[in-house]
N, C-alpha and C. Protein backbone atom coordinates (compact mmCIF):
# COMPACT_ATOMS: atom_id res chain seq x y z
N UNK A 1 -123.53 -84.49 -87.61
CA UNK A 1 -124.82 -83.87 -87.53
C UNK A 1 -125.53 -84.38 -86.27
N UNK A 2 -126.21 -83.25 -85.34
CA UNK A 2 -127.45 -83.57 -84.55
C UNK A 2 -128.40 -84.27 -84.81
N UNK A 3 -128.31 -85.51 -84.03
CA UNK A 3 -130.04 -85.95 -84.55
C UNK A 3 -131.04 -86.39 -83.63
N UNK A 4 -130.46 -86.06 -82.17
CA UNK A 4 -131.30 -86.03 -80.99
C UNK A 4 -130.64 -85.92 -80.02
N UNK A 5 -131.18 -85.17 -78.75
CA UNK A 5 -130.48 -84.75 -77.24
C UNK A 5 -131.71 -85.06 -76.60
N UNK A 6 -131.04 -85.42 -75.54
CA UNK A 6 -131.86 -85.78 -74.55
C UNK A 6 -131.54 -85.38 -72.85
N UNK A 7 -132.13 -84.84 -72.10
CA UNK A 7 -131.72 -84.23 -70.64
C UNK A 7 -132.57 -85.19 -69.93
N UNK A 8 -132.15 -85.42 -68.51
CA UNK A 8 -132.84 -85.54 -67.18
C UNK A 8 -132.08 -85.30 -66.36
N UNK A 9 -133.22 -84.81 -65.59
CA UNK A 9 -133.05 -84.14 -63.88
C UNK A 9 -133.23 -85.25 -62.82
N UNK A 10 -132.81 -85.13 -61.80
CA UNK A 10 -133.53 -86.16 -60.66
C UNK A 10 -132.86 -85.70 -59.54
N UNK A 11 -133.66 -85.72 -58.35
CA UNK A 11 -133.65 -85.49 -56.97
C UNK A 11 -132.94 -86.72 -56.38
N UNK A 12 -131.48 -86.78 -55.98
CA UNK A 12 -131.11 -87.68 -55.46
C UNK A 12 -131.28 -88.48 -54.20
N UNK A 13 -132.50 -87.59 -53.71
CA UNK A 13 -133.50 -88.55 -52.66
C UNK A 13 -133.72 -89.59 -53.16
N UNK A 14 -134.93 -89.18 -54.47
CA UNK A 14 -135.18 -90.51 -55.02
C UNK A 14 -134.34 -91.63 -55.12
N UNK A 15 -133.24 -91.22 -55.72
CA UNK A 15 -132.43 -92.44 -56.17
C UNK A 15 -132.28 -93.48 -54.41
N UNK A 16 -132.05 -92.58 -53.96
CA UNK A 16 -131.80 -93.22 -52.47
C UNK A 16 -132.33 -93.92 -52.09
N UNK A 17 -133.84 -93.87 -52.38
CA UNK A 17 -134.83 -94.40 -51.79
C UNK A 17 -135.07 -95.61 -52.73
N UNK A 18 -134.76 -95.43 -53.90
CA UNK A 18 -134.73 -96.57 -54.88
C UNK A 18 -133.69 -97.50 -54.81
N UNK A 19 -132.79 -97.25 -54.22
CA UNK A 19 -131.47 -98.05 -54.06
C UNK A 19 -131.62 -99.09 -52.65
N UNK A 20 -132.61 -98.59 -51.71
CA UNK A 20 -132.54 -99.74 -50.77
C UNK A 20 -134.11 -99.95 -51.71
N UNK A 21 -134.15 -100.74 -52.13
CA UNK A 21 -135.21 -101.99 -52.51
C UNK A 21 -134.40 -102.32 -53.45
N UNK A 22 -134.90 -103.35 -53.08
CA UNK A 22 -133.71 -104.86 -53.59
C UNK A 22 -134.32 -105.48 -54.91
N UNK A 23 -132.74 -105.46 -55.60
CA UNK A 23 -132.97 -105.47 -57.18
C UNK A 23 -132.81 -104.95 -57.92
N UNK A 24 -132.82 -103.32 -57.29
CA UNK A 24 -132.96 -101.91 -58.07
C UNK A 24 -131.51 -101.94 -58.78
N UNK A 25 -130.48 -101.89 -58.48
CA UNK A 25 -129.09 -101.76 -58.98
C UNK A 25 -129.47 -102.58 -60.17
N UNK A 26 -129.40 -104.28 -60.18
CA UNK A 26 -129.30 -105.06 -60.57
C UNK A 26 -130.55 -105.34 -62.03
N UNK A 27 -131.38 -104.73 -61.51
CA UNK A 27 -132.49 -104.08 -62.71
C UNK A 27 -132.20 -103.35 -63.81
N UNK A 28 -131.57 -101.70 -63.31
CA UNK A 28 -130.79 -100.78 -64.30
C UNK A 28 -129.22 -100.51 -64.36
N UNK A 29 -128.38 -101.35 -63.65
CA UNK A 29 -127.16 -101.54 -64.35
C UNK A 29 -126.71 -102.46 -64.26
N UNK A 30 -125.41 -102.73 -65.43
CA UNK A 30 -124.65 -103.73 -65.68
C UNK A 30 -123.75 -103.69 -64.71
N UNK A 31 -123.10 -105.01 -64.36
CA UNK A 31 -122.07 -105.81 -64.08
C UNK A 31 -121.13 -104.52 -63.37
N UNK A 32 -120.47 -103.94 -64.59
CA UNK A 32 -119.38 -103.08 -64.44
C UNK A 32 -120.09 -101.59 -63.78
N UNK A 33 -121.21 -101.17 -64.15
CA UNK A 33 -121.65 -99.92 -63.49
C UNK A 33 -121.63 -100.33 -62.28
N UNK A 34 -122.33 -101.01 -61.74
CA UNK A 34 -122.30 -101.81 -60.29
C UNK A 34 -120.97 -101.00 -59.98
N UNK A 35 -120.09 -102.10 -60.44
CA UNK A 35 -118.92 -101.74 -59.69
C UNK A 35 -118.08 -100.24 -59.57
N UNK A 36 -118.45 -99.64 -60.44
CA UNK A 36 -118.12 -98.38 -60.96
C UNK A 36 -118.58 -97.09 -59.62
N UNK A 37 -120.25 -97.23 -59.80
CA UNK A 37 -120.67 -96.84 -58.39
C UNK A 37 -121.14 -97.03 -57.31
N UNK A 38 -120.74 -98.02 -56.91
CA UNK A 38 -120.76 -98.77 -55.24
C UNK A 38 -121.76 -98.27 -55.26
N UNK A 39 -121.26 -97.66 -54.12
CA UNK A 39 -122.59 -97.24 -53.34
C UNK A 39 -122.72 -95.51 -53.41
N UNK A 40 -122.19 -95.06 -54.39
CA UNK A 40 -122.17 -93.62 -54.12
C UNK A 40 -123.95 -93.29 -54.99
N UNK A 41 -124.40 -92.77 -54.23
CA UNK A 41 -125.32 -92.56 -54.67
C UNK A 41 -126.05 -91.52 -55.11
N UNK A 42 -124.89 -90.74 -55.41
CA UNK A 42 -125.13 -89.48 -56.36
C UNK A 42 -124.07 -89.73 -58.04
N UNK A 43 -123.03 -90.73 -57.63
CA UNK A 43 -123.12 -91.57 -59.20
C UNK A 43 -124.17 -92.44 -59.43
N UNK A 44 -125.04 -93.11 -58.87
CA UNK A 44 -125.84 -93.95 -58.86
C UNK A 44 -126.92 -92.82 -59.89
N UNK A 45 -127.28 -91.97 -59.31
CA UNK A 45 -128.47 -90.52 -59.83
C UNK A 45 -127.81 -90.67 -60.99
N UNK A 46 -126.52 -90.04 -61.54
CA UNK A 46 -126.01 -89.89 -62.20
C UNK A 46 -125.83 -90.30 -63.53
N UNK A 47 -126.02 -92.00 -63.27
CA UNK A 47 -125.68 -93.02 -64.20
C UNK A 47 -126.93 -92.94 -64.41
N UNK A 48 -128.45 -93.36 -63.70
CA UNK A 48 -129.51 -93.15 -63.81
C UNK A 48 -130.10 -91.88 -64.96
N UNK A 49 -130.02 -90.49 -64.86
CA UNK A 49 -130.30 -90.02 -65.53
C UNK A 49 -129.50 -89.77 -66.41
N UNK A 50 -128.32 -90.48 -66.60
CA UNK A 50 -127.86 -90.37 -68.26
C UNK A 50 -128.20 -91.36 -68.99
N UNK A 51 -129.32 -92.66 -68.44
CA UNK A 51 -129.41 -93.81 -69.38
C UNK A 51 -131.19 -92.71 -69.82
N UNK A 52 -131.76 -92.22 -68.66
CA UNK A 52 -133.16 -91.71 -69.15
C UNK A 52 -132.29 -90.50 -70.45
N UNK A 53 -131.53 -89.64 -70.63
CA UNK A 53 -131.05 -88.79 -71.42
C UNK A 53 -130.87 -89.62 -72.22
N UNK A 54 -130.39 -91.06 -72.30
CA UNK A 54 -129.78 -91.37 -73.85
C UNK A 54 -131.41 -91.78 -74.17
N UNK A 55 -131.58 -92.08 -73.57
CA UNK A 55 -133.19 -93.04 -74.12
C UNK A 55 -134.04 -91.52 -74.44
N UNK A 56 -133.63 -90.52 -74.46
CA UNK A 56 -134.58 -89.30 -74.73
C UNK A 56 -134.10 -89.18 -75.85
N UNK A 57 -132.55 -89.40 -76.45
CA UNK A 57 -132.32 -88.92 -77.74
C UNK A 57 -132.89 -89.70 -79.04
N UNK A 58 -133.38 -91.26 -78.18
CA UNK A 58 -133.75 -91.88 -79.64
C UNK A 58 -135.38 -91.35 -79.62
N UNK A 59 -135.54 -90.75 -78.59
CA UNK A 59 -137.16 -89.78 -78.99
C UNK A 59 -137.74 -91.46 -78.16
N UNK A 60 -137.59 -92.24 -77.61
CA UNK A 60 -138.82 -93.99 -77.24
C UNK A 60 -138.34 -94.03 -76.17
N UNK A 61 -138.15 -93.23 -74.92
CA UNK A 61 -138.31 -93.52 -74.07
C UNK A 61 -137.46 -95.01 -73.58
N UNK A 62 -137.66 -96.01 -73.06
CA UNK A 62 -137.24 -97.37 -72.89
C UNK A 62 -138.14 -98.17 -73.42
N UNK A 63 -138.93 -98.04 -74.81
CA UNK A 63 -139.61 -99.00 -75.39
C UNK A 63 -138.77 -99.60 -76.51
N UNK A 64 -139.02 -100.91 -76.11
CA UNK A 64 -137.84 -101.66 -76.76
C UNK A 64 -136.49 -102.14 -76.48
N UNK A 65 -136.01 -101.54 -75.36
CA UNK A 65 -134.73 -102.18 -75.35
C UNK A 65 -134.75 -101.92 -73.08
N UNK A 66 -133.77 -102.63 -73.04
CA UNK A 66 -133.77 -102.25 -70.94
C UNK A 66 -132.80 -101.01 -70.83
N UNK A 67 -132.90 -100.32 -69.39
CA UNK A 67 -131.93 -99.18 -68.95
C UNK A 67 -130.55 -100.04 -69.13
N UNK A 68 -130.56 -101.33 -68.86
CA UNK A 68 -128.98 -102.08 -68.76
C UNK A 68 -128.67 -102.20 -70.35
N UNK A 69 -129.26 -101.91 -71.29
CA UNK A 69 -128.82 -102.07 -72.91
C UNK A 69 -127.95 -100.18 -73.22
N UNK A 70 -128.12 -99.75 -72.17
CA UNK A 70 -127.22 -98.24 -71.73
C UNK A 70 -126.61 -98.13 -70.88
N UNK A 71 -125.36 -98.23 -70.94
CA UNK A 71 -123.77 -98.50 -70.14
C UNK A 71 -123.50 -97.27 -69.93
N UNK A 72 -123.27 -96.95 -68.69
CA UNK A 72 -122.79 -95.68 -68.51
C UNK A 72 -121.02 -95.43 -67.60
N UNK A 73 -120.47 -95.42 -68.20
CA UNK A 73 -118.93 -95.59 -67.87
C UNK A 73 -118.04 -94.29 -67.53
N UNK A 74 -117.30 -94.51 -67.42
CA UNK A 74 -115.96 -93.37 -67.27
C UNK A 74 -114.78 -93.64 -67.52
N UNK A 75 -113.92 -92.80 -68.41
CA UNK A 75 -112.64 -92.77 -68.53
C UNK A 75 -112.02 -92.30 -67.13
N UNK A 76 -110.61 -92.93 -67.15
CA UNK A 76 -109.73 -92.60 -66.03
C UNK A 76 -110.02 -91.17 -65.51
N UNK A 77 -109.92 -90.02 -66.52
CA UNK A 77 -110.53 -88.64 -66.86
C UNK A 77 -111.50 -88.10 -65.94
N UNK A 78 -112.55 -89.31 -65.93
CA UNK A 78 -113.63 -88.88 -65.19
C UNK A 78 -114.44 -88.75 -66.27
N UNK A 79 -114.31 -88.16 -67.22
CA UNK A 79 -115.29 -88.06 -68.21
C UNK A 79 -116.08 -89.32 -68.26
N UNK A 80 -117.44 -89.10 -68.92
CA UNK A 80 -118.51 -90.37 -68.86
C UNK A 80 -118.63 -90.15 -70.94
N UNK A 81 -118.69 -91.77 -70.51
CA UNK A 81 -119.05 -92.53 -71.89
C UNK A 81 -120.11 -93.72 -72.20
N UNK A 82 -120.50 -94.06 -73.45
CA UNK A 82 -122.24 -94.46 -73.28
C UNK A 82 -121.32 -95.78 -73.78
N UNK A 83 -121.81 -96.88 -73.63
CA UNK A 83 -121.58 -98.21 -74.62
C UNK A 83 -123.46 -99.04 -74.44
N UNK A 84 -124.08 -98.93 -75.54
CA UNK A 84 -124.75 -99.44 -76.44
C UNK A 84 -125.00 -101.09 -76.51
N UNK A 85 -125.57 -101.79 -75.83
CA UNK A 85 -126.14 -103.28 -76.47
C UNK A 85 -127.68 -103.54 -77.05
N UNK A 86 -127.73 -104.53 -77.09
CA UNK A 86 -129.22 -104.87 -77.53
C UNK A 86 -129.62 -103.82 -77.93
N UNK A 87 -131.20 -103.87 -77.80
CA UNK A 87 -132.26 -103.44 -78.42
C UNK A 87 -131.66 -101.79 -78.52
N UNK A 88 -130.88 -101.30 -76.91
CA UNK A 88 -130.79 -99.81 -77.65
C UNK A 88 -129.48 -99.35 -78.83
N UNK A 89 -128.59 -100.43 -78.92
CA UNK A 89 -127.60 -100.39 -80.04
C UNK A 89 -128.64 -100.64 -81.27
N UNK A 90 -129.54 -101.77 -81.25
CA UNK A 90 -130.46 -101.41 -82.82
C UNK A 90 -131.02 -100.38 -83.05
N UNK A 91 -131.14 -99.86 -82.06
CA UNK A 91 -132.47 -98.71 -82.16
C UNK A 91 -131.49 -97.17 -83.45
N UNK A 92 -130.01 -97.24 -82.07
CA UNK A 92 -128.77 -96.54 -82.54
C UNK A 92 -128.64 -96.37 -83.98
N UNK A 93 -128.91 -97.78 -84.46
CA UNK A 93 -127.82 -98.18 -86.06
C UNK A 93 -129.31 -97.78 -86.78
N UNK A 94 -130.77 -97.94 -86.51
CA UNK A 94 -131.32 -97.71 -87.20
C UNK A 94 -131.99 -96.24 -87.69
N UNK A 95 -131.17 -95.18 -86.61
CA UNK A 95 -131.34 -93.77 -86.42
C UNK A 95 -130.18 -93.21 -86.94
N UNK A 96 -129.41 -93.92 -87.14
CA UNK A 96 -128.18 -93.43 -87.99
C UNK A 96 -127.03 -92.98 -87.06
N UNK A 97 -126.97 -93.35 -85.28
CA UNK A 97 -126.55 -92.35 -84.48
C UNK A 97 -125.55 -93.28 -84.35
N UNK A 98 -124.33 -92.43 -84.82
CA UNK A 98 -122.58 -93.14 -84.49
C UNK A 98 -122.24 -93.00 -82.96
N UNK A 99 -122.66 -91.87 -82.12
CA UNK A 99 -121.77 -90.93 -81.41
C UNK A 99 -122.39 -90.71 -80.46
N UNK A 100 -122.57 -90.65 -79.48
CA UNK A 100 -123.54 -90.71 -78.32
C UNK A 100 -122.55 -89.81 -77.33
N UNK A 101 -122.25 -88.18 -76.87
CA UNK A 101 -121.75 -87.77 -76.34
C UNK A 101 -122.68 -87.11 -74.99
N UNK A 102 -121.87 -87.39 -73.37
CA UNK A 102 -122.89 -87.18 -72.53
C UNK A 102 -121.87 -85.86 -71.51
N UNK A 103 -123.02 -85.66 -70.81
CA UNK A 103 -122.96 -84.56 -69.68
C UNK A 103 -122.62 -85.13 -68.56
N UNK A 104 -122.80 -84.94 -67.18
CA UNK A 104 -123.32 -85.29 -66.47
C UNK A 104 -123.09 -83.97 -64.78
N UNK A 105 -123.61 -83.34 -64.80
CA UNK A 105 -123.18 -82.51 -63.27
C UNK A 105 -124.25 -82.89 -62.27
N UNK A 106 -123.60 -82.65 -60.77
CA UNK A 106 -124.63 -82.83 -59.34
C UNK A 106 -124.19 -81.71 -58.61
N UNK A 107 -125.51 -81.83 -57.86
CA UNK A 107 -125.23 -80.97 -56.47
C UNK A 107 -125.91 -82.09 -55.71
N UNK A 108 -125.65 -81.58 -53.91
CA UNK A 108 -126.16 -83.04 -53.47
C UNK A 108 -127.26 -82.91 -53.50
N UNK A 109 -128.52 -82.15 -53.90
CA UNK A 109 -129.77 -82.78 -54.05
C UNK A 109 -130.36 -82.99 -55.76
N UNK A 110 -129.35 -83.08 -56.67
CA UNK A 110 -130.10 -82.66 -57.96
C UNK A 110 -128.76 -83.35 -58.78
N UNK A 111 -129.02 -84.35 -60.02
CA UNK A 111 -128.36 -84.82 -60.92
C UNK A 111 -128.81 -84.22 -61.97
N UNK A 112 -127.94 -83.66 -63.43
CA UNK A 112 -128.80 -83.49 -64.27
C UNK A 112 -127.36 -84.45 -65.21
N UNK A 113 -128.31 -85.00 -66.60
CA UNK A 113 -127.37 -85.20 -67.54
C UNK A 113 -128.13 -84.80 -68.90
N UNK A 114 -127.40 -84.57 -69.67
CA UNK A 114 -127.56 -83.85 -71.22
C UNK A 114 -126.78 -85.31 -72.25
N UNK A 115 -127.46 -85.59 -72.75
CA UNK A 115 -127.07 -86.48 -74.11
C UNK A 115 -127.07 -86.00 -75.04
N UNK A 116 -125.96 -85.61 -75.89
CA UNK A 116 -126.00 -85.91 -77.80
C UNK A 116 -126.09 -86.99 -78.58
N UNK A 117 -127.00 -87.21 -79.18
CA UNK A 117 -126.84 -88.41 -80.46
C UNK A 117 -125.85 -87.58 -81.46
N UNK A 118 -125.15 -88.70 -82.30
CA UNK A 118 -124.13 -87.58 -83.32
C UNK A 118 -124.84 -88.35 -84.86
N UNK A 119 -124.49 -88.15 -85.90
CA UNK A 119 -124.61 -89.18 -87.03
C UNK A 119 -123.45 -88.75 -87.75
N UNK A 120 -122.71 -89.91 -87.97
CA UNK A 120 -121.92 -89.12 -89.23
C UNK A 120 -122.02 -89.36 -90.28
N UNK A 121 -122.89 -90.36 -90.82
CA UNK A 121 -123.70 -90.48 -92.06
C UNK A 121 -124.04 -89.06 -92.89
N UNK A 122 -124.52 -89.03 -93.76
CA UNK A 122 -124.89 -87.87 -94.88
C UNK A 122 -126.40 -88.25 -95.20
N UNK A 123 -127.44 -87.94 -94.98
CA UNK A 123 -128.18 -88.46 -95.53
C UNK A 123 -128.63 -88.17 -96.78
N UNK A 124 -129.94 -88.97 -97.02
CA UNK A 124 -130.29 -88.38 -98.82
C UNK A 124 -129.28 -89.16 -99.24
């Protein structure tokens, strides 16, 4: 079952411009995203608006937990996958959401990503 989606857009100017001030990487991603997207900075957009998309599906924005508690990864595939810590994995278990399935397309001036929350709980 659906129990929240979440989209964002972003102008990969921005990101650009956010990426030379220092810290910015190191602020909203982990360790491994780092390494994941160097310096490309339309994965950089990318990863960016799929942590604002997951944080849209629990409906709170980033209250409560950091953009780095939303891992944004890839299979060999290419396909992108979410991994969950802290505050936004509680937020997860307390919304019932197992399944976190994402989007992600660019052009070079525009990232968009689409998030599913899944539940496979029953409720009631």
């Amino acid at each position: 079952m659906i129990v929240g989606v979440g989209v964002d857009l972003i102008e990969t100017h921005r990101i650009q411009k956010a990426v030379s001030r220092k810290g910015f990487l190191e602020k909203y991603f982990t360790q491994q995203e780092r390494e994941l997207v160097k310096e490309n900075v339309e994965k950089i957009a990318g990863n960016f608006a799929s942590k604002e998309a997951v944080s849209k599906v629990f409906s709170t924005g980033f209250v409560g937990f950091s953009p780095k508690d939303i891992e944004v990864l890839r299979l060999e595939s290419g396909k992108p996958y979410v991994n969950l810590y802290e505050g936004a994995k509680k937020l997860a278990q307390q919304q019932n959401i197992t399944n976190i399935h994402l989007s992600i397309s660019n052009t070079k001036e525009y990232v968009v990503a689409y998030a599913v929350g899944e539940s496979m709980k029953k409720e009631g």
